[in-house]
C-alpha atoms as a PDB file:
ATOM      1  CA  UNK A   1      53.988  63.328  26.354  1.00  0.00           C
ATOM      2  CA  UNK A   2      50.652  61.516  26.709  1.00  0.00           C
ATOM      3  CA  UNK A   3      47.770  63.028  28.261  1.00  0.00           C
ATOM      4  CA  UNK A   4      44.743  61.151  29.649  1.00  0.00           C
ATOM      5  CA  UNK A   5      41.416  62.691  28.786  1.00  0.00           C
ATOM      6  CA  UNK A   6      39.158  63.863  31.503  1.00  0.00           C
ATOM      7  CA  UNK A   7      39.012  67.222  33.582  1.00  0.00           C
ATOM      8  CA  UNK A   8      42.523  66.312  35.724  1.00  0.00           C
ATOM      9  CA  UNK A   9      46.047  66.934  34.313  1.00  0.00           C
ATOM     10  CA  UNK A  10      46.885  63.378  34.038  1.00  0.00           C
ATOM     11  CA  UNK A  11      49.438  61.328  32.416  1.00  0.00           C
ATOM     12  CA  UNK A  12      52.746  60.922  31.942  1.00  0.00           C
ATOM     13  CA  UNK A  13      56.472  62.302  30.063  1.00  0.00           C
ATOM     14  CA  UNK A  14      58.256  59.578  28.085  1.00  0.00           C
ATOM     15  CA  UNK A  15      61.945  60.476  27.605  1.00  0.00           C
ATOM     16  CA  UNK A  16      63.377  58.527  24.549  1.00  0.00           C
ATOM     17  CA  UNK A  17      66.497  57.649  22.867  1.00  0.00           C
ATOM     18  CA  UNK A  18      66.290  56.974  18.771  1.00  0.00           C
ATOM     19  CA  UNK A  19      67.616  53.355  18.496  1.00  0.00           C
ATOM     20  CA  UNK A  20      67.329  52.473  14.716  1.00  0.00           C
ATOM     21  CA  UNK A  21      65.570  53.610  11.833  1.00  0.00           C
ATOM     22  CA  UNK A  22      64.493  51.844   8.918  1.00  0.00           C
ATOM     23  CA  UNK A  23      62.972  51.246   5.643  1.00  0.00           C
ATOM     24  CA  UNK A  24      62.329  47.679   4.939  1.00  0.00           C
ATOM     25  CA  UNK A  25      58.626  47.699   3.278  1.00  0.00           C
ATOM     26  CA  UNK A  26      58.297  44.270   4.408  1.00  0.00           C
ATOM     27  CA  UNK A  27      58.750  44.868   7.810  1.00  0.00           C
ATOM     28  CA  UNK A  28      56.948  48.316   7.984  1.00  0.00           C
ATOM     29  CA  UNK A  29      53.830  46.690   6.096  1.00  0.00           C
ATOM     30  CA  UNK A  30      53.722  43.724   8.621  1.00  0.00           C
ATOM     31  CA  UNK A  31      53.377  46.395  11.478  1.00  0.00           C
ATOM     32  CA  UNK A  32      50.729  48.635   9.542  1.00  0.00           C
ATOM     33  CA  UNK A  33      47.282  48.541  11.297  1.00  0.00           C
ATOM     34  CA  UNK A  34      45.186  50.422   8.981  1.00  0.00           C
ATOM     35  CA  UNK A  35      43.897  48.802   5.921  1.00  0.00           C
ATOM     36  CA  UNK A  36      44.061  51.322   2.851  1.00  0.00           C
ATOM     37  CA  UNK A  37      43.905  50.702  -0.823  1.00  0.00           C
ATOM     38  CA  UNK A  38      47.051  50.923  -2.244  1.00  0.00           C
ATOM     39  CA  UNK A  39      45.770  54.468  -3.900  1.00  0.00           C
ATOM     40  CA  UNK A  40      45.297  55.613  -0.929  1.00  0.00           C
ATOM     41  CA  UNK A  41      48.462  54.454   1.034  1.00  0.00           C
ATOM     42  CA  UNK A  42      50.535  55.566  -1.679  1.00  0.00           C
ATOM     43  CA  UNK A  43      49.126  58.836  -1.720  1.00  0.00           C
ATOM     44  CA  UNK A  44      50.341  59.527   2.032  1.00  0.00           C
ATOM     45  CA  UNK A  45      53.878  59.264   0.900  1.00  0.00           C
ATOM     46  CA  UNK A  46      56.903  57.073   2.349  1.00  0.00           C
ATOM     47  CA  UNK A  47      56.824  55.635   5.705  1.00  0.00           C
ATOM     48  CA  UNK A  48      59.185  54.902   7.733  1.00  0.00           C
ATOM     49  CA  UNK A  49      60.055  52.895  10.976  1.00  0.00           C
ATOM     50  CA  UNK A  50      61.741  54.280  14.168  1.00  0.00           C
ATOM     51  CA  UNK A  51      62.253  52.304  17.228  1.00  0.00           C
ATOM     52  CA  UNK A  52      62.652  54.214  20.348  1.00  0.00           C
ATOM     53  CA  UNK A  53      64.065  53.013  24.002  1.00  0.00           C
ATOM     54  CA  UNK A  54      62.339  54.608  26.901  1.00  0.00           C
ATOM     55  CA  UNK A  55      64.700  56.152  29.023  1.00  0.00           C
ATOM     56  CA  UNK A  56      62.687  57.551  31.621  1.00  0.00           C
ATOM     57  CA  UNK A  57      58.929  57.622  32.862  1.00  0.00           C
ATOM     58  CA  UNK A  58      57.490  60.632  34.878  1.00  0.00           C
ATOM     59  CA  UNK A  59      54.202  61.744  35.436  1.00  0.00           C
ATOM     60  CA  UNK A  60      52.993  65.071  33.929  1.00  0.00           C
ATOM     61  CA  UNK A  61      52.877  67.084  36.695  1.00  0.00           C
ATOM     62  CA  UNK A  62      55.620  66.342  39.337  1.00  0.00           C
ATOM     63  CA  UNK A  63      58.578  64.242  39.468  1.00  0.00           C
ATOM     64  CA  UNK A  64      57.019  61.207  41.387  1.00  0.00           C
ATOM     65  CA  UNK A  65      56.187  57.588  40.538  1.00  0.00           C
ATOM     66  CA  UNK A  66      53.709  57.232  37.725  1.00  0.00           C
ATOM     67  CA  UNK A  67      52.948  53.214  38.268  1.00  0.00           C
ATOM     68  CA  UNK A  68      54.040  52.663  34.722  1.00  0.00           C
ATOM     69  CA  UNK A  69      57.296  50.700  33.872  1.00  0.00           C
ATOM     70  CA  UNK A  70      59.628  50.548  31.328  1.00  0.00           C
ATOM     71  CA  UNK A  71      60.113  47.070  29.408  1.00  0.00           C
END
């Protein structure tokens, strides 16, 4: 679920299906945005990638069109 900010209940309900999950360091460090020392990243533990397919799309409240498409 993602909810906009603001005084309105907007935003949408992603419904997902786990594709893959993986470990490969390389890969997960090529997608990492933040910029730690390696103290610091090593301290948060393992991570890990998941990739996700989006199933569905639906707004928050309701069952309509949300304007937002899946790849």
């Amino acid at each position: 679920m993602y909810i906009e900010h603001g005084t309105n209940y907007k935003g949408i309900r992603l419904f997902l299906t786990k594709v893959k999950e993986d470990n490969n360091q390389a890969l997960i460090t090529a997608m990492t945005r933040r910029h730690l020392s390696p103290e610091e990243d090593g301290a948060k533990g393992p991570k890990h990638l998941v990739i996700f397919k989006v199933d569905k799309i639906l707004p928050l409240i309701g069952d309509g069109e949300t304007g937002v498409e899946s790849p």
